[in-house]
PDB file of N, CA and C in Angstrom:
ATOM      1  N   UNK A   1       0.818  -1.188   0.000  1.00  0.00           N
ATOM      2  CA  UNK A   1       0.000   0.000   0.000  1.00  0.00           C
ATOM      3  C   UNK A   1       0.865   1.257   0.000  1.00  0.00           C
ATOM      4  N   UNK A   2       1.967   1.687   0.904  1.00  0.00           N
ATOM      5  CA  UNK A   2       2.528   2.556   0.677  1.00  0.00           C
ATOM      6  C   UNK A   2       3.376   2.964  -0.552  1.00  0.00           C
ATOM      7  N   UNK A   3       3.203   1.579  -1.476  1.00  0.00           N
ATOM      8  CA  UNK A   3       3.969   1.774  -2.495  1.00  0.00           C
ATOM      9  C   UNK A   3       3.127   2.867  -3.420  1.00  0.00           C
ATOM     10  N   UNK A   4       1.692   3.075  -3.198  1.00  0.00           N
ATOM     11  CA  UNK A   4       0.946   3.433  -3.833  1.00  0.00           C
ATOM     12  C   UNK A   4       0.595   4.712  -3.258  1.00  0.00           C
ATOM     13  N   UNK A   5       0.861   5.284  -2.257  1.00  0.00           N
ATOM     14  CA  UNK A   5       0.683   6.609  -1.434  1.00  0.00           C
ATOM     15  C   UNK A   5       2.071   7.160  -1.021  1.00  0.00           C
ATOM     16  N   UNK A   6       2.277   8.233  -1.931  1.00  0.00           N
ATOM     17  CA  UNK A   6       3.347   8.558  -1.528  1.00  0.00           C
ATOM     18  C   UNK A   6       3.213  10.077  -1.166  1.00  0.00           C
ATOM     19  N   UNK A   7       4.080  11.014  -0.235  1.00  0.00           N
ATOM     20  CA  UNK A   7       3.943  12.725  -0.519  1.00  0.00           C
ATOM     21  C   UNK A   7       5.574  13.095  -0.423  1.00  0.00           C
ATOM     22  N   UNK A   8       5.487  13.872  -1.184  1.00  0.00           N
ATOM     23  CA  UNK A   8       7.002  14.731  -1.388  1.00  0.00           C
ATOM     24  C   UNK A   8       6.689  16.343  -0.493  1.00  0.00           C
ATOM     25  N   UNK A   9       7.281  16.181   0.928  1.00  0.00           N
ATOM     26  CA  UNK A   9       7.135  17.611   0.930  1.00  0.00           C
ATOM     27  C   UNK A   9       7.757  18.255   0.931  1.00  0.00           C
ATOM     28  N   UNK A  10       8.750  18.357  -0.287  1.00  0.00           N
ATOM     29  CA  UNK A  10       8.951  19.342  -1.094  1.00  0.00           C
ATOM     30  C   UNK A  10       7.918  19.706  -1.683  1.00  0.00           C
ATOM     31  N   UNK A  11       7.242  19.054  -2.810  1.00  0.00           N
ATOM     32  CA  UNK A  11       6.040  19.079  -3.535  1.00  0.00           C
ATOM     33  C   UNK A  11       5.560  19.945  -2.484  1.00  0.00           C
ATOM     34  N   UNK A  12       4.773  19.914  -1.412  1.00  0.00           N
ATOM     35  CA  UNK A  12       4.083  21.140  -1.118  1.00  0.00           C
ATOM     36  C   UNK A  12       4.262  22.124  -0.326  1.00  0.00           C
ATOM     37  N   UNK A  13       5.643  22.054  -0.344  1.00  0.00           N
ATOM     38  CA  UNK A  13       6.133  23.444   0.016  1.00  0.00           C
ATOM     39  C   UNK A  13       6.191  24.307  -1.339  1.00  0.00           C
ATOM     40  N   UNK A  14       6.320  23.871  -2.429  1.00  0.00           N
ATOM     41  CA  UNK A  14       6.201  24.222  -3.846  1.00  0.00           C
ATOM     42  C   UNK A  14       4.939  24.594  -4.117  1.00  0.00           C
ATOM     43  N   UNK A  15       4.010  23.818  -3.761  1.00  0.00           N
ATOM     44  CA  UNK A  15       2.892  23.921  -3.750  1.00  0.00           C
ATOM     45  C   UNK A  15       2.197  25.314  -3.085  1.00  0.00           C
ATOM     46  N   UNK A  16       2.537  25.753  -1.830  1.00  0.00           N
ATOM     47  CA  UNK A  16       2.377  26.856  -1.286  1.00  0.00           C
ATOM     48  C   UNK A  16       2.772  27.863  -1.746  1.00  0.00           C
ATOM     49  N   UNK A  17       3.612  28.108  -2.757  1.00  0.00           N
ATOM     50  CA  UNK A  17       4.507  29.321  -2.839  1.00  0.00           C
ATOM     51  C   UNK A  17       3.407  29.439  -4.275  1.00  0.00           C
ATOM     52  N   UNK A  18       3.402  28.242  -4.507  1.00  0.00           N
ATOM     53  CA  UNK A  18       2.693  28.292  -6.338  1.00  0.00           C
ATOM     54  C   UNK A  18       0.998  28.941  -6.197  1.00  0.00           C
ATOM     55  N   UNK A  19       0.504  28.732  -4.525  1.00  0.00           N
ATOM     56  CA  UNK A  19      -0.924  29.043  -4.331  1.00  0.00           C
ATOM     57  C   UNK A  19      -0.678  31.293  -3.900  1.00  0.00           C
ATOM     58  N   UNK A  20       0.556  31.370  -3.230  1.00  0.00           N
ATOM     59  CA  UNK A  20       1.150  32.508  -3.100  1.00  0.00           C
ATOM     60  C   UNK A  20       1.152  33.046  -4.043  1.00  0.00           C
ATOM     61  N   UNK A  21       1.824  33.234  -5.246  1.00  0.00           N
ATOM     62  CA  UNK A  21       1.949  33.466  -6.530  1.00  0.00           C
ATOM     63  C   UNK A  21       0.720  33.843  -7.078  1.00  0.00           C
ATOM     64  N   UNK A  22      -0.190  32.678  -7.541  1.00  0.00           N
ATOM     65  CA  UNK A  22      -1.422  33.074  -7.585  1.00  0.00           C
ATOM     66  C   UNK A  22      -2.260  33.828  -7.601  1.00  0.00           C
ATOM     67  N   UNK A  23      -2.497  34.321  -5.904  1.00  0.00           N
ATOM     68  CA  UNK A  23      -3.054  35.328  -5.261  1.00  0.00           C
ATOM     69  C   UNK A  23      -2.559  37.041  -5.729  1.00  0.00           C
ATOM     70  N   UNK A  24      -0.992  36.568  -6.024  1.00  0.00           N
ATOM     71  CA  UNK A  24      -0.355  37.789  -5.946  1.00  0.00           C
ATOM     72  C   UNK A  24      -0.717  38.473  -7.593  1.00  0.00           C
ATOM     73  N   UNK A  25      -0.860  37.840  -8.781  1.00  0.00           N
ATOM     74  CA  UNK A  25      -0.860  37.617  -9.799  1.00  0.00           C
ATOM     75  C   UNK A  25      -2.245  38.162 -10.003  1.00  0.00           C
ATOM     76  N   UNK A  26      -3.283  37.722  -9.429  1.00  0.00           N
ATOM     77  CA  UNK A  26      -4.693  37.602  -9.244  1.00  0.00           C
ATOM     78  C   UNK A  26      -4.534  39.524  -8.704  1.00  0.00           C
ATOM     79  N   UNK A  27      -4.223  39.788  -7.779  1.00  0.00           N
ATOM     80  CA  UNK A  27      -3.954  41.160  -7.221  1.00  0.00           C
ATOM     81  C   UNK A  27      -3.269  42.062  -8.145  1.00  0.00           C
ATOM     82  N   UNK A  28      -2.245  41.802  -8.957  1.00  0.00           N
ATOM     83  CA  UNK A  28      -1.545  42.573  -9.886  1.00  0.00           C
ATOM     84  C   UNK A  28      -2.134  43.097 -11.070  1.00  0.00           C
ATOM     85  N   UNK A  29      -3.209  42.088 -11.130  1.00  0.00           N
ATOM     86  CA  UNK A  29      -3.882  42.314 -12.306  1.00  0.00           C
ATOM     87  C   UNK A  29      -5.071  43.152 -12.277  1.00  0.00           C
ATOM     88  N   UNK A  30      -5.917  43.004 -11.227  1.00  0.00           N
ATOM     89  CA  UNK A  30      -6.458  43.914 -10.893  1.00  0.00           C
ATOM     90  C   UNK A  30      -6.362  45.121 -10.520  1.00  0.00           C
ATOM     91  N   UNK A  31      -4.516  45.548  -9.627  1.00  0.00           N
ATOM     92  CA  UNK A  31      -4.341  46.670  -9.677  1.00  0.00           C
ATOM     93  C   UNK A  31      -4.329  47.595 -10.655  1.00  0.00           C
ATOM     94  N   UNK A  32      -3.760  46.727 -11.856  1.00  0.00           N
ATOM     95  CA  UNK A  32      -2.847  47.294 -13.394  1.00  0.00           C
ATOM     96  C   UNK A  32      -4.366  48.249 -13.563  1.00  0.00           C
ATOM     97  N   UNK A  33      -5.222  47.434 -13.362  1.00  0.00           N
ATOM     98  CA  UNK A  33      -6.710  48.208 -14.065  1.00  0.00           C
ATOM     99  C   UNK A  33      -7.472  49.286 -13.253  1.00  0.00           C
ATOM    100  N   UNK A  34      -7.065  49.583 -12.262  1.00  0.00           N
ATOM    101  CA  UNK A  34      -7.496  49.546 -11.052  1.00  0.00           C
ATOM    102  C   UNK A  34      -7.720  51.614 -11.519  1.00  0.00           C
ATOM    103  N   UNK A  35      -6.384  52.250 -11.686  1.00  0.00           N
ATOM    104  CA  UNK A  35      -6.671  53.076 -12.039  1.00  0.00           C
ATOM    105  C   UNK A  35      -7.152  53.899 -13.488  1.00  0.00           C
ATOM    106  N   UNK A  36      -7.617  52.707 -14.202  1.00  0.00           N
ATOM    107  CA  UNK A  36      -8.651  53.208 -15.234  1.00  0.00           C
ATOM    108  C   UNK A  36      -9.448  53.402 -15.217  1.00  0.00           C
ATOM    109  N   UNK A  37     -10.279  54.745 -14.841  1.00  0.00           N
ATOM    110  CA  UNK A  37     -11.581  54.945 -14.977  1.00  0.00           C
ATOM    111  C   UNK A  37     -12.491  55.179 -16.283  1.00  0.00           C
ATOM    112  N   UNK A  38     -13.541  54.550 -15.342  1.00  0.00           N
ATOM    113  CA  UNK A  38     -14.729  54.616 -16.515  1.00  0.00           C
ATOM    114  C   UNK A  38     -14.923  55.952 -17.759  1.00  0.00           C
ATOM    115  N   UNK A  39     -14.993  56.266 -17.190  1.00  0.00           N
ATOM    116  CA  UNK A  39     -14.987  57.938 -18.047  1.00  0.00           C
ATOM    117  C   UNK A  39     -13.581  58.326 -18.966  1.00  0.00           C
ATOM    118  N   UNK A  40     -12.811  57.402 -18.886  1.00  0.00           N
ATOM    119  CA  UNK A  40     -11.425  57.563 -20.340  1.00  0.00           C
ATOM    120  C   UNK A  40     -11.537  56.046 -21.121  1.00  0.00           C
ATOM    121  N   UNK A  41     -12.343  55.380 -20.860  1.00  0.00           N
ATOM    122  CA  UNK A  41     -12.496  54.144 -21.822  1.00  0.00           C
ATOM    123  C   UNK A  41     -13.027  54.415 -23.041  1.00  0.00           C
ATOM    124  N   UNK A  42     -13.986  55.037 -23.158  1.00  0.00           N
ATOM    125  CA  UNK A  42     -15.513  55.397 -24.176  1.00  0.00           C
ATOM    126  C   UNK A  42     -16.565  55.339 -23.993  1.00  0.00           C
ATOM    127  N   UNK A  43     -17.994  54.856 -24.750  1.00  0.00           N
ATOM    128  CA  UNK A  43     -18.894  55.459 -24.563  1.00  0.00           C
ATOM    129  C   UNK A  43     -19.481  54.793 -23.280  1.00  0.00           C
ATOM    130  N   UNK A  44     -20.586  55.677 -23.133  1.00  0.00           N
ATOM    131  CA  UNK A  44     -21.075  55.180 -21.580  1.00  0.00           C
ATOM    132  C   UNK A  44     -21.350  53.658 -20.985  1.00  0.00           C
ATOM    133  N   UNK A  45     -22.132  53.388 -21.944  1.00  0.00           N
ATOM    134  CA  UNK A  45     -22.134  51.462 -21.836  1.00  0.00           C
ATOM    135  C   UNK A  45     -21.220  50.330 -21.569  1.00  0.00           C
ATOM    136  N   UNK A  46     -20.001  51.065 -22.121  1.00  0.00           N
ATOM    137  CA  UNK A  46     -19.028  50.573 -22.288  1.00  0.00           C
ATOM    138  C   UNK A  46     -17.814  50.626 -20.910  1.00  0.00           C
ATOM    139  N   UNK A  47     -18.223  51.906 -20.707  1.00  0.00           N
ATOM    140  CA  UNK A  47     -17.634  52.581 -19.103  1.00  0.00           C
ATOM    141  C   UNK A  47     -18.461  51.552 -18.280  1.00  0.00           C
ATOM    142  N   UNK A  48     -19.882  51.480 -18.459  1.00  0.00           N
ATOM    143  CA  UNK A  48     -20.498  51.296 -17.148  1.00  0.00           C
ATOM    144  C   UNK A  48     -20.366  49.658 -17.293  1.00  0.00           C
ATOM    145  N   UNK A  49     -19.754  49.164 -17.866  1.00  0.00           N
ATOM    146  CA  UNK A  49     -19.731  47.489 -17.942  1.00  0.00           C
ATOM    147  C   UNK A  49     -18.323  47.340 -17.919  1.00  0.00           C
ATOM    148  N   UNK A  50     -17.525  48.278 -17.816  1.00  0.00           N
ATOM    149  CA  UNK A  50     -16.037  47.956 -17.121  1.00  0.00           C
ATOM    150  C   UNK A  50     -15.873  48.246 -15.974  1.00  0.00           C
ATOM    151  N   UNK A  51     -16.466  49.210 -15.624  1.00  0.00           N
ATOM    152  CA  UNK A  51     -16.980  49.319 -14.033  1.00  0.00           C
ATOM    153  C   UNK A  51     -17.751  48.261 -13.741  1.00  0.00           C
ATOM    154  N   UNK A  52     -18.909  47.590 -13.865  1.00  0.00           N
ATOM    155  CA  UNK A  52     -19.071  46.419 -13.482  1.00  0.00           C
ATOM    156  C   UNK A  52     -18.495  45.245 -13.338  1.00  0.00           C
ATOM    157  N   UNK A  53     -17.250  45.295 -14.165  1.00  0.00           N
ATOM    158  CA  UNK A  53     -16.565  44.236 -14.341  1.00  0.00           C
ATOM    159  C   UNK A  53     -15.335  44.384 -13.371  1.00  0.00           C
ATOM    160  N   UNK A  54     -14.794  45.526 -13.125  1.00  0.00           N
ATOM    161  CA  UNK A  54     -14.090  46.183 -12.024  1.00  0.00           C
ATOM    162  C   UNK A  54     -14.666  45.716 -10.252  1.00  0.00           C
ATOM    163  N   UNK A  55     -15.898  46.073 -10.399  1.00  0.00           N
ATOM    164  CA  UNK A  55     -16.496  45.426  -9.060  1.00  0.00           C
ATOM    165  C   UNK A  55     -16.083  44.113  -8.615  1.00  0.00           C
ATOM    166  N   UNK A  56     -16.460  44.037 -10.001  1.00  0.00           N
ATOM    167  CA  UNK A  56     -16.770  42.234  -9.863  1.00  0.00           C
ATOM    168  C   UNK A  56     -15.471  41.084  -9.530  1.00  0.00           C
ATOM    169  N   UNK A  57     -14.970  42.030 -10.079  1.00  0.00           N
ATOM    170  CA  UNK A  57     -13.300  40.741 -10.345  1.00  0.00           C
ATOM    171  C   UNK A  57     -12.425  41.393  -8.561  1.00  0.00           C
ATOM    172  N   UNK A  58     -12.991  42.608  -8.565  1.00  0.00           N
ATOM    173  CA  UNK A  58     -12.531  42.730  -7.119  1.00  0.00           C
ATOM    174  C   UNK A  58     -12.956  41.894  -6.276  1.00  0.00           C
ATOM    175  N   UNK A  59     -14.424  41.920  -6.257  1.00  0.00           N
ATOM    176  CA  UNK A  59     -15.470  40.580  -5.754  1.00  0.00           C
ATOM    177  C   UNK A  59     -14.549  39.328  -5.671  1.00  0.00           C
ATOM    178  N   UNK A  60     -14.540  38.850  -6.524  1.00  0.00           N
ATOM    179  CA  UNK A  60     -14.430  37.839  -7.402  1.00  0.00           C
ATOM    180  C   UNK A  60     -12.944  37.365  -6.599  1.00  0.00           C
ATOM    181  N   UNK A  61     -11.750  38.082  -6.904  1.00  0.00           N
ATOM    182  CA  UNK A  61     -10.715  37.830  -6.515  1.00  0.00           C
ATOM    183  C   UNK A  61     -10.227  37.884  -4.803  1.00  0.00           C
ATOM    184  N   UNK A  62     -11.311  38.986  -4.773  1.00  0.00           N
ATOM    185  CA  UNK A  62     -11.181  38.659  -2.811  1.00  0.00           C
ATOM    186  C   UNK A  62     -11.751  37.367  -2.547  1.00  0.00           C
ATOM    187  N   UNK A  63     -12.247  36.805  -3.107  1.00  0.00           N
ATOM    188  CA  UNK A  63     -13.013  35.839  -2.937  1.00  0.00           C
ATOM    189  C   UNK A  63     -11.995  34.052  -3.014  1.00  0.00           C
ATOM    190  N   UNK A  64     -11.267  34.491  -4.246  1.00  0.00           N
ATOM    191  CA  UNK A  64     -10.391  33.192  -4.495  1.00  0.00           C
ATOM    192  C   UNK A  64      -9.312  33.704  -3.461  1.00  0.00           C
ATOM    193  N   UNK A  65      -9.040  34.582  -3.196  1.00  0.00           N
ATOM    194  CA  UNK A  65      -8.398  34.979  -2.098  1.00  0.00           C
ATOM    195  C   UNK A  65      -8.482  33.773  -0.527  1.00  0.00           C
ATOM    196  N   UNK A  66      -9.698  33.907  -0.184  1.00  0.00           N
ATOM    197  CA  UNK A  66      -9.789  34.118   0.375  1.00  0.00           C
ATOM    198  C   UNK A  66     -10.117  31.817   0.331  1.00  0.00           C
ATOM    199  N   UNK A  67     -10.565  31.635  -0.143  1.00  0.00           N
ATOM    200  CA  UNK A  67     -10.262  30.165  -0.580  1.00  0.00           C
ATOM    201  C   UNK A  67      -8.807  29.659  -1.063  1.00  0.00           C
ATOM    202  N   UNK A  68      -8.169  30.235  -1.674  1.00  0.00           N
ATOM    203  CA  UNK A  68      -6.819  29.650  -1.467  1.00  0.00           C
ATOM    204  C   UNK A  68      -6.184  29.901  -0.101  1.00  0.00           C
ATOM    205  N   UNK A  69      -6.430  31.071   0.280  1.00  0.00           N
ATOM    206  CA  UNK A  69      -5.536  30.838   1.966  1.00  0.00           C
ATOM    207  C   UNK A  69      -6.119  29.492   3.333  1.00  0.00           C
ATOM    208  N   UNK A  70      -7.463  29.414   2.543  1.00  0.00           N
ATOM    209  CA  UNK A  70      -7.878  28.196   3.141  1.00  0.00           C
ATOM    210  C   UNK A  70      -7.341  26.901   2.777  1.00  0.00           C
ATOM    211  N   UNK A  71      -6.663  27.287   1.724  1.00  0.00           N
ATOM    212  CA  UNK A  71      -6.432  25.674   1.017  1.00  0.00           C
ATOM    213  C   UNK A  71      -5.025  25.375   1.668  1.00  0.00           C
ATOM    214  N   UNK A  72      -4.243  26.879   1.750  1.00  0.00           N
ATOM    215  CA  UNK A  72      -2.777  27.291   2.039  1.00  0.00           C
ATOM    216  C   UNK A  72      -2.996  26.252   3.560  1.00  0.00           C
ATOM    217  N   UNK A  73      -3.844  27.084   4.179  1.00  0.00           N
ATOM    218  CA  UNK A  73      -3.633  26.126   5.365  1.00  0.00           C
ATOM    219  C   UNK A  73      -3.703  25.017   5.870  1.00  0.00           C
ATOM    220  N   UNK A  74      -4.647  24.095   5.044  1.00  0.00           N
ATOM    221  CA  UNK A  74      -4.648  22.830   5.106  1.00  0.00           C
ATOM    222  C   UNK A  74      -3.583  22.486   4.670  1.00  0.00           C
ATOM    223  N   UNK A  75      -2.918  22.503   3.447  1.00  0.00           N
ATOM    224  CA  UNK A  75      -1.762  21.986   2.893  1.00  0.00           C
ATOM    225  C   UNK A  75      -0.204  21.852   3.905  1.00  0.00           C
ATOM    226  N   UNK A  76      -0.228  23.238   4.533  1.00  0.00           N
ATOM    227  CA  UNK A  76       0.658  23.428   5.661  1.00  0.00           C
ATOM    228  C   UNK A  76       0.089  22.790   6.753  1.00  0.00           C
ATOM    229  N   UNK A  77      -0.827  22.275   7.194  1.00  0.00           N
ATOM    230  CA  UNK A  77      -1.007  21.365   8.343  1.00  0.00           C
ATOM    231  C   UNK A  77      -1.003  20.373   8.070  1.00  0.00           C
ATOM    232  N   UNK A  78      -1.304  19.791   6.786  1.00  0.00           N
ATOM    233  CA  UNK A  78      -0.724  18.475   6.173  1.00  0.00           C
ATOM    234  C   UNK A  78       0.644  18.253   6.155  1.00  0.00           C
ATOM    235  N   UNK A  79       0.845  19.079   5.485  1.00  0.00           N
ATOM    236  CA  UNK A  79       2.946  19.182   5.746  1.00  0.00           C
ATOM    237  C   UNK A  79       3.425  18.931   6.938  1.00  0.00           C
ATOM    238  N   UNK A  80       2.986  20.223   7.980  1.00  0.00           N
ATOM    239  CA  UNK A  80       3.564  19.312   9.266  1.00  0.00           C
ATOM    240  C   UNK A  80       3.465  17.775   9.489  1.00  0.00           C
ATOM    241  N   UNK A  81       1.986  17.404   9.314  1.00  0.00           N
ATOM    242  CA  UNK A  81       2.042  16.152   9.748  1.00  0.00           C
ATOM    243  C   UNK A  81       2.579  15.843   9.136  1.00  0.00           C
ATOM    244  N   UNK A  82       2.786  15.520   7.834  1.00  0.00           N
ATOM    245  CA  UNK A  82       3.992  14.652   7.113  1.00  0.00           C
ATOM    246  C   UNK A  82       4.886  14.328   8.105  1.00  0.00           C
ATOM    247  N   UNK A  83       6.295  15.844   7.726  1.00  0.00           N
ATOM    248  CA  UNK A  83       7.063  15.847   8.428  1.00  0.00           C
ATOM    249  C   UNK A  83       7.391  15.415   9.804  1.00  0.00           C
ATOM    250  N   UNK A  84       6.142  15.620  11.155  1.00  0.00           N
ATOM    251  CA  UNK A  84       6.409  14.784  12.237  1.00  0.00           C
ATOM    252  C   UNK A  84       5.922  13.321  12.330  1.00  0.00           C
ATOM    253  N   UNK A  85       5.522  12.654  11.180  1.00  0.00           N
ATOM    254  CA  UNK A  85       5.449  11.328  10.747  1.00  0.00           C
ATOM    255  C   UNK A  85       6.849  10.972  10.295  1.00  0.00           C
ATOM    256  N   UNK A  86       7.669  11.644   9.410  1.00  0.00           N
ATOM    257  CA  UNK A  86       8.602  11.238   8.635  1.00  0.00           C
ATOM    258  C   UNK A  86       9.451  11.325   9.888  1.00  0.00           C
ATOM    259  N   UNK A  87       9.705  12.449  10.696  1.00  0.00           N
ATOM    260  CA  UNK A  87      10.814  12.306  12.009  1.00  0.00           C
ATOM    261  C   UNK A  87      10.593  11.356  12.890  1.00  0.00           C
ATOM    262  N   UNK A  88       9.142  11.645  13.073  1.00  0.00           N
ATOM    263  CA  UNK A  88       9.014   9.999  14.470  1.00  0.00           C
ATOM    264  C   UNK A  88       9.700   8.678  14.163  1.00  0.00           C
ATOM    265  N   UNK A  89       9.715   8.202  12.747  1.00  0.00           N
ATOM    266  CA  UNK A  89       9.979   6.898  11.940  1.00  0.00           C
ATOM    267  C   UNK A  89      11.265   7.189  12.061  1.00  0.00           C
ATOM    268  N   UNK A  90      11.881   8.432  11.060  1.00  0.00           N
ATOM    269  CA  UNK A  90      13.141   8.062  11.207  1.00  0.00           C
ATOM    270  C   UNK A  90      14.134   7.983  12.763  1.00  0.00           C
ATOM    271  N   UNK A  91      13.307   8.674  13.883  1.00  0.00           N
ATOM    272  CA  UNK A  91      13.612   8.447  15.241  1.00  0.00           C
ATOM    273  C   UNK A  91      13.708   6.785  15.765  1.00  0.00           C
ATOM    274  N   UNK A  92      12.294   6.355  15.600  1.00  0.00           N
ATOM    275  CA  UNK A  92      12.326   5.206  15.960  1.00  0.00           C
ATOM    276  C   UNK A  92      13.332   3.615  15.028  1.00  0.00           C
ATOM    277  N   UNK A  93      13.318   4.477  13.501  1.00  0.00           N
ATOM    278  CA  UNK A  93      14.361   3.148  12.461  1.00  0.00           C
ATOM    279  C   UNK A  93      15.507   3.523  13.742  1.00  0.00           C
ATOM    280  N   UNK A  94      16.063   4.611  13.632  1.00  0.00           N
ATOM    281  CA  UNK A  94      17.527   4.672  14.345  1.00  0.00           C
ATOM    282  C   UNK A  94      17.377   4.480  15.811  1.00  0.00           C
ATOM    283  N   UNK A  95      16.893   4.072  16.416  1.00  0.00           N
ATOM    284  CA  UNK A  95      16.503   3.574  17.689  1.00  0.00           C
ATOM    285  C   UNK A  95      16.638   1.996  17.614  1.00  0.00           C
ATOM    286  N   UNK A  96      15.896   1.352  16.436  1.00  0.00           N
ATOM    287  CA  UNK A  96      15.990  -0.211  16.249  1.00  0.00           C
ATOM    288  C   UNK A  96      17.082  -0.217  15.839  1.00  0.00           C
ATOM    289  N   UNK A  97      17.782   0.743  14.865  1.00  0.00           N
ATOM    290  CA  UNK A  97      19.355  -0.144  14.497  1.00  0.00           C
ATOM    291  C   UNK A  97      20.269   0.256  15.791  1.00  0.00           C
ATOM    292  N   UNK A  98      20.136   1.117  16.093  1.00  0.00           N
ATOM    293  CA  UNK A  98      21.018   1.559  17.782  1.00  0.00           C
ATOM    294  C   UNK A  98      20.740   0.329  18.383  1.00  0.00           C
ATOM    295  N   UNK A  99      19.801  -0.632  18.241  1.00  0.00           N
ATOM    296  CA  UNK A  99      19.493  -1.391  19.960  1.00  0.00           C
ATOM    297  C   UNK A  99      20.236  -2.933  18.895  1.00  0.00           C
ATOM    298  N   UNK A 100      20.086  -3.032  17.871  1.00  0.00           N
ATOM    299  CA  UNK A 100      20.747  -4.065  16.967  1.00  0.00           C
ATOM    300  C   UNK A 100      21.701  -4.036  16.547  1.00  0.00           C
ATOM    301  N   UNK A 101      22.754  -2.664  16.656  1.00  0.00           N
ATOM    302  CA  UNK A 101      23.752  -3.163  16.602  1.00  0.00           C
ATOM    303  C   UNK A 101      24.669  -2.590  18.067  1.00  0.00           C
ATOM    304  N   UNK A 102      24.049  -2.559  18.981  1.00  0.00           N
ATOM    305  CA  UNK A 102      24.497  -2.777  20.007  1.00  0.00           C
ATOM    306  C   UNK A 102      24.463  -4.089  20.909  1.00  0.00           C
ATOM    307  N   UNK A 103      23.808  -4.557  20.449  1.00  0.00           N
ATOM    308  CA  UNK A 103      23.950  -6.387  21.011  1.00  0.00           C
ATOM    309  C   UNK A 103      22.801  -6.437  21.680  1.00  0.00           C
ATOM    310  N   UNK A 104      22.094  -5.040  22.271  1.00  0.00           N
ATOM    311  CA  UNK A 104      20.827  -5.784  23.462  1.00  0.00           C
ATOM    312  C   UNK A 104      19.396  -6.415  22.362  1.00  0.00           C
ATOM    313  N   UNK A 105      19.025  -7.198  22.962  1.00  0.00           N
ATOM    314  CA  UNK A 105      17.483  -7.900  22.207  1.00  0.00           C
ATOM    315  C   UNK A 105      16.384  -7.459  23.019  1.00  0.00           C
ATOM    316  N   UNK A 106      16.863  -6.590  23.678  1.00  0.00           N
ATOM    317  CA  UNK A 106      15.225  -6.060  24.227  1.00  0.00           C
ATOM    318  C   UNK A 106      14.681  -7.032  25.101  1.00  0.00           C
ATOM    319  N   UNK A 107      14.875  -7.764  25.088  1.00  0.00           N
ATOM    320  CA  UNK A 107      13.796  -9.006  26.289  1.00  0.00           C
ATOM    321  C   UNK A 107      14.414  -9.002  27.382  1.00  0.00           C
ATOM    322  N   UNK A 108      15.296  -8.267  27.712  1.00  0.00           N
ATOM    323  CA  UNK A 108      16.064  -8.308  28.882  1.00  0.00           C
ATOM    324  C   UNK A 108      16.798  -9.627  29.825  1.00  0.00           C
ATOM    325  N   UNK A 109      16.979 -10.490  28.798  1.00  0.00           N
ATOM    326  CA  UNK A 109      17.923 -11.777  29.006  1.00  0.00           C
ATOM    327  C   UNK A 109      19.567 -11.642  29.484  1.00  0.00           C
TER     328      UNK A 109
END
């Protein structure tokens, strides 16, 4: 079974920076537009549906915002656990080869 479940956490420490990015990208883009107002685009319809669309993606992006930092955090509390799974094991392998190749068998003979 474990051959078949594996996690790299590297992979999601990569993973975090790539959900970081994202957000930031998502924000940049909206700034770029941010100071175009309606009234230097053209005609009114046209203003008033880039302004709607301005709302919206603000909406919109606070929004994925605000779901990827949720995701951010699961992923990082997954990670930990990884990681204090991966240390406990490798604590306890080097604990069994410490007690095996030190001669004791544990049964206290």
């Amino acid at each position: 079974m474990g051959e078949q479940f594996k996690t790299d956490v590297g992979e999601l420490s990569q993973f975090l920076t790539n959900l970081e990015k994202c957000v930031d990208e998502l924000n940049e883009a909206r700034s770029a537009l941010e100071h175009v107002r309606a009234d230097q685009i053209g005609t009114s319809r046209l203003d008033e549906a880039c302004d709607k669309f301005q709302e919206e993606w603000k909406y919109g992006s606070e929004q994925t915002k605000k779901m990827i930092d949720a995701i951010k955090e699961g992923v990082k509390a997954n990670k930990k656990g990884y990681e204090e799974v991966e240390d406990a094991l490798e604590k306890a392998l080097k604990q069994i080869a410490d007690q095996s190749t030190s001669g004791g068998n544990g049964g206290g003979k």
